[in-house]
N, C-alpha and C. Protein backbone atom coordinates (compact mmCIF):
# COMPACT_ATOMS: atom_id res chain seq x y z
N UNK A 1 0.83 -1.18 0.00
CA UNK A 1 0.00 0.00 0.00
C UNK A 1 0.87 1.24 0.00
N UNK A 2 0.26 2.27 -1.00
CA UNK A 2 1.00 3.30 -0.64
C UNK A 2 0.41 4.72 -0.58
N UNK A 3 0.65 5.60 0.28
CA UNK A 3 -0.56 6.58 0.98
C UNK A 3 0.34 7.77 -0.56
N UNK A 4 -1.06 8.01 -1.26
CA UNK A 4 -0.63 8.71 -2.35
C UNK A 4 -1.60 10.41 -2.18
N UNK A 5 -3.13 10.61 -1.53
CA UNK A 5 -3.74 11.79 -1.45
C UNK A 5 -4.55 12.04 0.06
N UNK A 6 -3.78 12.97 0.34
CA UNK A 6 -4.76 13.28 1.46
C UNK A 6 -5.24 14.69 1.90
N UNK A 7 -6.75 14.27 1.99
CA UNK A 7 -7.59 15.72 2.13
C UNK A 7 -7.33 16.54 2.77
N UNK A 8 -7.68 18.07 3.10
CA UNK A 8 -7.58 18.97 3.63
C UNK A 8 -8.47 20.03 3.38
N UNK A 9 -8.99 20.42 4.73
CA UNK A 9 -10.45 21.27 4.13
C UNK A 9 -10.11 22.46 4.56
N UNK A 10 -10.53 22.88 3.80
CA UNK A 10 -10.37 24.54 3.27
C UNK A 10 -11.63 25.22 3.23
N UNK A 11 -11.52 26.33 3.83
CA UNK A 11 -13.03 27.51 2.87
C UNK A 11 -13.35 28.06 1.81
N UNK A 12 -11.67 28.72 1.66
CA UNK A 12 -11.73 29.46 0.54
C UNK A 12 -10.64 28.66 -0.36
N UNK A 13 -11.46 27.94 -1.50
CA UNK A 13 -10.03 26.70 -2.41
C UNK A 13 -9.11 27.75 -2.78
N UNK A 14 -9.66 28.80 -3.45
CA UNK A 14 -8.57 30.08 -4.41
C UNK A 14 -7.49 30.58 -3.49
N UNK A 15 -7.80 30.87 -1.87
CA UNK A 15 -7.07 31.15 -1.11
C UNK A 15 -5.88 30.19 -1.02
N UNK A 16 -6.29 29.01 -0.58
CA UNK A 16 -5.73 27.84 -0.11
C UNK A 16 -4.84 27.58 -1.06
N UNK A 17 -5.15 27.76 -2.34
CA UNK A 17 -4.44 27.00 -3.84
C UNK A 17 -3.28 28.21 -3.81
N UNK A 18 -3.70 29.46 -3.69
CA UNK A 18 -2.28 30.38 -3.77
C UNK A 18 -1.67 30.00 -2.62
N UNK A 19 -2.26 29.98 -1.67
CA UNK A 19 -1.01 29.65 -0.21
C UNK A 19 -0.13 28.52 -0.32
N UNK A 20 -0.21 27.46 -0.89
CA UNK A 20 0.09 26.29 -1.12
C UNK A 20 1.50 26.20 -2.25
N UNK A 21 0.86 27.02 -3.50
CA UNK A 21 1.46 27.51 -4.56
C UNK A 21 2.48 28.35 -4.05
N UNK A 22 2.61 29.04 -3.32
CA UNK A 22 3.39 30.20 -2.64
C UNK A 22 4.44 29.14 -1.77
N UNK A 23 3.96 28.52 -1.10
CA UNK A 23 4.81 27.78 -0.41
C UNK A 23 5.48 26.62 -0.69
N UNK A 24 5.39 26.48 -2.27
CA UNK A 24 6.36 25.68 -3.06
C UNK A 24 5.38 24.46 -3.94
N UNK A 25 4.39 23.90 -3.05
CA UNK A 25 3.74 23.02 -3.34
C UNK A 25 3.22 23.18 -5.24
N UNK A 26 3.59 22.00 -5.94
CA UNK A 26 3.20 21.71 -7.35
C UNK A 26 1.70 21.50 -7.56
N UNK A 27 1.10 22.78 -8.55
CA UNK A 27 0.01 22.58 -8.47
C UNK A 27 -0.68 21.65 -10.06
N UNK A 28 -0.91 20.12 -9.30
CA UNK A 28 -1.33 18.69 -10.16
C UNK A 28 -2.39 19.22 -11.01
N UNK A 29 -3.39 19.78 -10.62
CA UNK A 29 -4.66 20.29 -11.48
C UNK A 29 -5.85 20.60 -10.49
N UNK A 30 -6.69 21.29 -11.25
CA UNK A 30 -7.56 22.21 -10.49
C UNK A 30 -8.94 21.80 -11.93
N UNK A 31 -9.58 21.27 -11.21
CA UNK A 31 -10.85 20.37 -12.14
C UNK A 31 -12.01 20.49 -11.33
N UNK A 32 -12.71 21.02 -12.02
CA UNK A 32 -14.06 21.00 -11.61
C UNK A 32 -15.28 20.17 -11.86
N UNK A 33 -15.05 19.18 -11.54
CA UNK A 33 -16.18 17.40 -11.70
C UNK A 33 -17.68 17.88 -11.95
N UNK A 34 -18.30 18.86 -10.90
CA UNK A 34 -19.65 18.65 -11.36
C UNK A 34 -20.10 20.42 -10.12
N UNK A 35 -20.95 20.60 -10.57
CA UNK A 35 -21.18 21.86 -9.63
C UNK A 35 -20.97 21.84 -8.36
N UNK A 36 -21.01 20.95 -7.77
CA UNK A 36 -20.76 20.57 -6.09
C UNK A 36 -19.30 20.18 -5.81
N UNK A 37 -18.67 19.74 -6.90
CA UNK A 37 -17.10 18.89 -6.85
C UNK A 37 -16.40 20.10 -7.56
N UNK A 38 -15.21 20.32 -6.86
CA UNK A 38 -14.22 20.35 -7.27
C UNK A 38 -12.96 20.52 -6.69
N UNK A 39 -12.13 19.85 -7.72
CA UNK A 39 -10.96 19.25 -7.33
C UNK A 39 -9.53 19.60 -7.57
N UNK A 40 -8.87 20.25 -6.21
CA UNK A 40 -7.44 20.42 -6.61
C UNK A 40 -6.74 19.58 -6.05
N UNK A 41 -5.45 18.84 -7.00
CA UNK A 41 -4.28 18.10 -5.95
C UNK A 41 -3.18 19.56 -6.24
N UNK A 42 -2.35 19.25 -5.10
CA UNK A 42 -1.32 19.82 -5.04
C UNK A 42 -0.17 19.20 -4.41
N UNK A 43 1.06 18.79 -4.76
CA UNK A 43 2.13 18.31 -4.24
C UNK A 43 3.47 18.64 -3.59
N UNK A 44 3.85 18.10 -2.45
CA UNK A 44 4.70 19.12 -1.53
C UNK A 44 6.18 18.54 -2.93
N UNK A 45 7.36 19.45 -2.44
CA UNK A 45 8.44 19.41 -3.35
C UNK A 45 9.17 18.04 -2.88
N UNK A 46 9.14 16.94 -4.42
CA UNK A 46 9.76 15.92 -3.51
C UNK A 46 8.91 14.49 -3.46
N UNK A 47 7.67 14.90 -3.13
CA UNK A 47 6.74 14.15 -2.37
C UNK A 47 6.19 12.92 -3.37
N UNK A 48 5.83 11.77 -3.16
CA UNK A 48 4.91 10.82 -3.74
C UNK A 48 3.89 10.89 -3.11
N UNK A 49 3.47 11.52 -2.52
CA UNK A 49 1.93 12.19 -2.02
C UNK A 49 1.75 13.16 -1.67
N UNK A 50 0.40 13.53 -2.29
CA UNK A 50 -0.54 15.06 -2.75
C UNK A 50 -1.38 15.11 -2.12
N UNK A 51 -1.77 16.31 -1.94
CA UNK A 51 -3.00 16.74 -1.04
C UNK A 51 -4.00 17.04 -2.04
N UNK A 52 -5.06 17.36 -1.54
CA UNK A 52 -6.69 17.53 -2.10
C UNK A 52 -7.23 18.77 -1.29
N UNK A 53 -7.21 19.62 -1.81
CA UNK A 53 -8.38 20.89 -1.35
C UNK A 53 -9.57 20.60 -2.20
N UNK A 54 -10.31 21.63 -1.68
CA UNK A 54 -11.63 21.77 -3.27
C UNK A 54 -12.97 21.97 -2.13
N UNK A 55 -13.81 21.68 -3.20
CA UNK A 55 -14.91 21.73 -2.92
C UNK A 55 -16.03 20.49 -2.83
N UNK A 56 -16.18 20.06 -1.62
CA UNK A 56 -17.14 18.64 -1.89
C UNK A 56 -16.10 17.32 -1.71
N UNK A 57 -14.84 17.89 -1.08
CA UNK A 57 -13.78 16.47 -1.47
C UNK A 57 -13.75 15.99 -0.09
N UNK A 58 -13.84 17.13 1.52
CA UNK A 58 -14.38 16.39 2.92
C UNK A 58 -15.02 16.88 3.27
N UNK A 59 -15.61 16.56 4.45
CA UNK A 59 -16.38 17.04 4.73
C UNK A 59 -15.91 17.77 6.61
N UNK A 60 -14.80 17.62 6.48
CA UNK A 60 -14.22 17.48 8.01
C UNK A 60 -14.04 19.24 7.62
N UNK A 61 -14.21 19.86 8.88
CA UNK A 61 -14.19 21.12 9.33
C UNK A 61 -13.37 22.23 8.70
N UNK A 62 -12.86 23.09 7.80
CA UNK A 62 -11.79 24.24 7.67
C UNK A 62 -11.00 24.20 8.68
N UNK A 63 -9.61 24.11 8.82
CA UNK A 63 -9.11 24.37 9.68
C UNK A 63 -8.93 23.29 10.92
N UNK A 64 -9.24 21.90 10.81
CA UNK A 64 -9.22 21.03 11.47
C UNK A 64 -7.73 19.79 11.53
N UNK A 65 -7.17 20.06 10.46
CA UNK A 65 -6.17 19.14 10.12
C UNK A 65 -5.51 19.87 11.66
N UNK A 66 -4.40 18.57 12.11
CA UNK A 66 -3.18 18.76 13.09
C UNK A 66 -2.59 17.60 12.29
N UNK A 67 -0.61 18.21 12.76
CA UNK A 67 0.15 17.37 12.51
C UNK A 67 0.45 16.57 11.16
N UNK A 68 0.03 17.20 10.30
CA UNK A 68 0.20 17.01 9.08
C UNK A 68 2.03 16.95 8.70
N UNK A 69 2.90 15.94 8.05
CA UNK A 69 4.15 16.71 8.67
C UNK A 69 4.72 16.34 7.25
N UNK A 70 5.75 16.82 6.89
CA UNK A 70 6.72 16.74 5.76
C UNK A 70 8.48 16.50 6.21
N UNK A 71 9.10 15.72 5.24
CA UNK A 71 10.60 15.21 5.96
C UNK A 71 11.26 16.39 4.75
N UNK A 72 12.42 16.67 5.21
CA UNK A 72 13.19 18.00 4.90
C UNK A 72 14.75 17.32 5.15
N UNK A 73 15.54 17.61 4.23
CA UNK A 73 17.13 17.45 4.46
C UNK A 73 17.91 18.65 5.36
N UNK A 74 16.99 19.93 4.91
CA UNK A 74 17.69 20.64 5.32
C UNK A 74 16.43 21.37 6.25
N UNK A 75 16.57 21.52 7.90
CA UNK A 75 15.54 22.38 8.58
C UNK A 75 15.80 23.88 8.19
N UNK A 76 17.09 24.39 8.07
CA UNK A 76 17.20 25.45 8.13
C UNK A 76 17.04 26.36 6.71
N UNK A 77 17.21 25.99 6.02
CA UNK A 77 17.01 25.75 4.52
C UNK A 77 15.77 26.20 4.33
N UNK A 78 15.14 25.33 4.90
CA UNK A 78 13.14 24.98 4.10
C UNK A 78 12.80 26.36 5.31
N UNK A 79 13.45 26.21 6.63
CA UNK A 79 12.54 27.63 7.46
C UNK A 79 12.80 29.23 6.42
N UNK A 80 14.07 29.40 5.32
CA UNK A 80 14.70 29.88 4.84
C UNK A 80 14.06 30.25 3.85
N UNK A 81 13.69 29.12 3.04
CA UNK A 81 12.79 29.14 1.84
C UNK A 81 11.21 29.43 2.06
N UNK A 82 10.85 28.87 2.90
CA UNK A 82 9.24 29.48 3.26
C UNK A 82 9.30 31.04 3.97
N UNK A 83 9.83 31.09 4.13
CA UNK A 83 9.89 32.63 4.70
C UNK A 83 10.14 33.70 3.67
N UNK A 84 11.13 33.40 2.56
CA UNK A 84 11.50 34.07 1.86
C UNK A 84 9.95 34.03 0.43
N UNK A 85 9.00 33.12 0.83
CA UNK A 85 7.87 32.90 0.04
C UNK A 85 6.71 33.73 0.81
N UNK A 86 7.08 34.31 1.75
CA UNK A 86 6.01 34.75 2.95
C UNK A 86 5.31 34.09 3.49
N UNK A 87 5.36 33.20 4.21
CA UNK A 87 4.73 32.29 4.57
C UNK A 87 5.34 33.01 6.58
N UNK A 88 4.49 32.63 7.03
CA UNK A 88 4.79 32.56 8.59
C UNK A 88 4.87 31.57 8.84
N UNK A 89 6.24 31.31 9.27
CA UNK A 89 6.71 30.24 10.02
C UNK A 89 7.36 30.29 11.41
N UNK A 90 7.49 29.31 12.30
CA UNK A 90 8.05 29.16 13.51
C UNK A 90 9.83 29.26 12.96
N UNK A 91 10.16 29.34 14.41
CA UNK A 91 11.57 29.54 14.26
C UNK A 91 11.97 27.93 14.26
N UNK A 92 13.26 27.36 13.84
CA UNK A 92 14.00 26.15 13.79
C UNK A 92 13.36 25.67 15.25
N UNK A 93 13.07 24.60 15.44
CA UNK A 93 13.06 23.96 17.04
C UNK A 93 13.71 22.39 16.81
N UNK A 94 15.24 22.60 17.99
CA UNK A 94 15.79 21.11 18.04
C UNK A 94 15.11 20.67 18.85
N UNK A 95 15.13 19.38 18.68
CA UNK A 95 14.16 17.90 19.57
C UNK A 95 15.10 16.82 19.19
N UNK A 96 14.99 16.04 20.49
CA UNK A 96 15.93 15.18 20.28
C UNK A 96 15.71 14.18 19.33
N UNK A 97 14.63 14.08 18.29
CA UNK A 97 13.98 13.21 17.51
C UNK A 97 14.54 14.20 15.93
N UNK A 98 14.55 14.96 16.09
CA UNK A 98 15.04 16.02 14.97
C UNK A 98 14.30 17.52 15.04
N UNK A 99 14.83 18.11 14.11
CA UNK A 99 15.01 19.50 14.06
C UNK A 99 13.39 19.79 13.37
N UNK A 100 12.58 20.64 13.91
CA UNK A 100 11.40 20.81 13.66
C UNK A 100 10.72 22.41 13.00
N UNK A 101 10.19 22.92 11.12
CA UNK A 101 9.78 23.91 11.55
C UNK A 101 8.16 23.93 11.58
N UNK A 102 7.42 24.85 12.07
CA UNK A 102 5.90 24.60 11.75
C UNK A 102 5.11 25.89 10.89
N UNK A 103 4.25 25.13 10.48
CA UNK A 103 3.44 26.39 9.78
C UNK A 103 1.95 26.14 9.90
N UNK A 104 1.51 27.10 9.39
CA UNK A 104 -0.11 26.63 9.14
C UNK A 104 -0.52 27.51 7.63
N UNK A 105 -1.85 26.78 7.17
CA UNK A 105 -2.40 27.39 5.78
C UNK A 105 -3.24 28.56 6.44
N UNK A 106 -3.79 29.23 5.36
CA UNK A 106 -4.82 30.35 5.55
C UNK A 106 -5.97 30.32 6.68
N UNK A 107 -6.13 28.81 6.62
CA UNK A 107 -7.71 27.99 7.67
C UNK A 107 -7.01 27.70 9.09
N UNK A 108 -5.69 27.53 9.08
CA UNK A 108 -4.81 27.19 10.38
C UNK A 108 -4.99 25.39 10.48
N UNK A 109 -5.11 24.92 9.08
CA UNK A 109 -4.39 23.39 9.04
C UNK A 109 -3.47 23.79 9.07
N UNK A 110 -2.49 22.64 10.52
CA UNK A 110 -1.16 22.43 10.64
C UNK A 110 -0.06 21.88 9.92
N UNK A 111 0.64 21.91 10.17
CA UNK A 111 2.07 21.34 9.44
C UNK A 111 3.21 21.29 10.52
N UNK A 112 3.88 20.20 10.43
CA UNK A 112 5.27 20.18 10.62
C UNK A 112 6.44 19.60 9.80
N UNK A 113 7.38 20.73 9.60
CA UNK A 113 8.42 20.11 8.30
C UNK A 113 10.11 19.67 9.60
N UNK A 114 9.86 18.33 9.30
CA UNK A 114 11.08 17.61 9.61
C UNK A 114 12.33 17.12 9.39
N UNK A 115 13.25 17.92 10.02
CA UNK A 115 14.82 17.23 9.47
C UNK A 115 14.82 15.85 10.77
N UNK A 116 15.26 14.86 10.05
CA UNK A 116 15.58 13.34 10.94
C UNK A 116 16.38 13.85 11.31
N UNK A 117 17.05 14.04 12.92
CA UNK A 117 18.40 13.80 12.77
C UNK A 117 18.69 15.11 13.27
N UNK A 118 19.91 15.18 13.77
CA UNK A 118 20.41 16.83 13.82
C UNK A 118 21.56 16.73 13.63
């Protein structure tokens, strides 16, 4: 098995799709299925799995995702690069599990981007 799309609910898709876009993520396509559906993937840099905004794709709350997380070679780098995209991000945080930065989208779904390792 291999975990290839996972949802994320949003309010505003147009918002969400530039924030995403802004923050590096590859935007797969933006399709509109039927008046009630529609469908964006978008993919983090790197990744064999894409996320799903849109319209009609969950039904789970705006703003409900936690812990959503992404692996990173470089922590300091990616806090470097999202910042320089405007994105608000946390500062570097070491943990003895690895080096941690966090963000959130427009709705305040979470994220954490992970270096293994320090």
């Amino acid at each position: 098995m291999k975990l290839e799309l996972i949802a994320i609910p949003v309010s505003d898709v147009d918002r969400a799709k530039e924030f995403y876009v802004r923050a590096g993520f590859t935007l797969d396509h933006d399709h509109r299925v039927t008046p009630e559906l529609r469908f964006v993937q978008l993919t983090p840099p790197g990744s064999a799995c894409s996320i799903a905004i849109g319209e009609g794709v969950t039904e789970a709350a705006p703003g409900s995702i936690r812990g959503m997380q992404v692996v990173v070679a470089d922590a300091d780098g990616t806090h470097a690069d999202l910042e320089a995209r405007g994105i608000d991000v946390s500062p570097v945080e070491d943990l003895p599990w690895g080096r941690f930065v966090y963000f959130a989208d427009p709705d305040g779904n979470q994220w954490a981007v992970q270096q293994i390792g320090g």
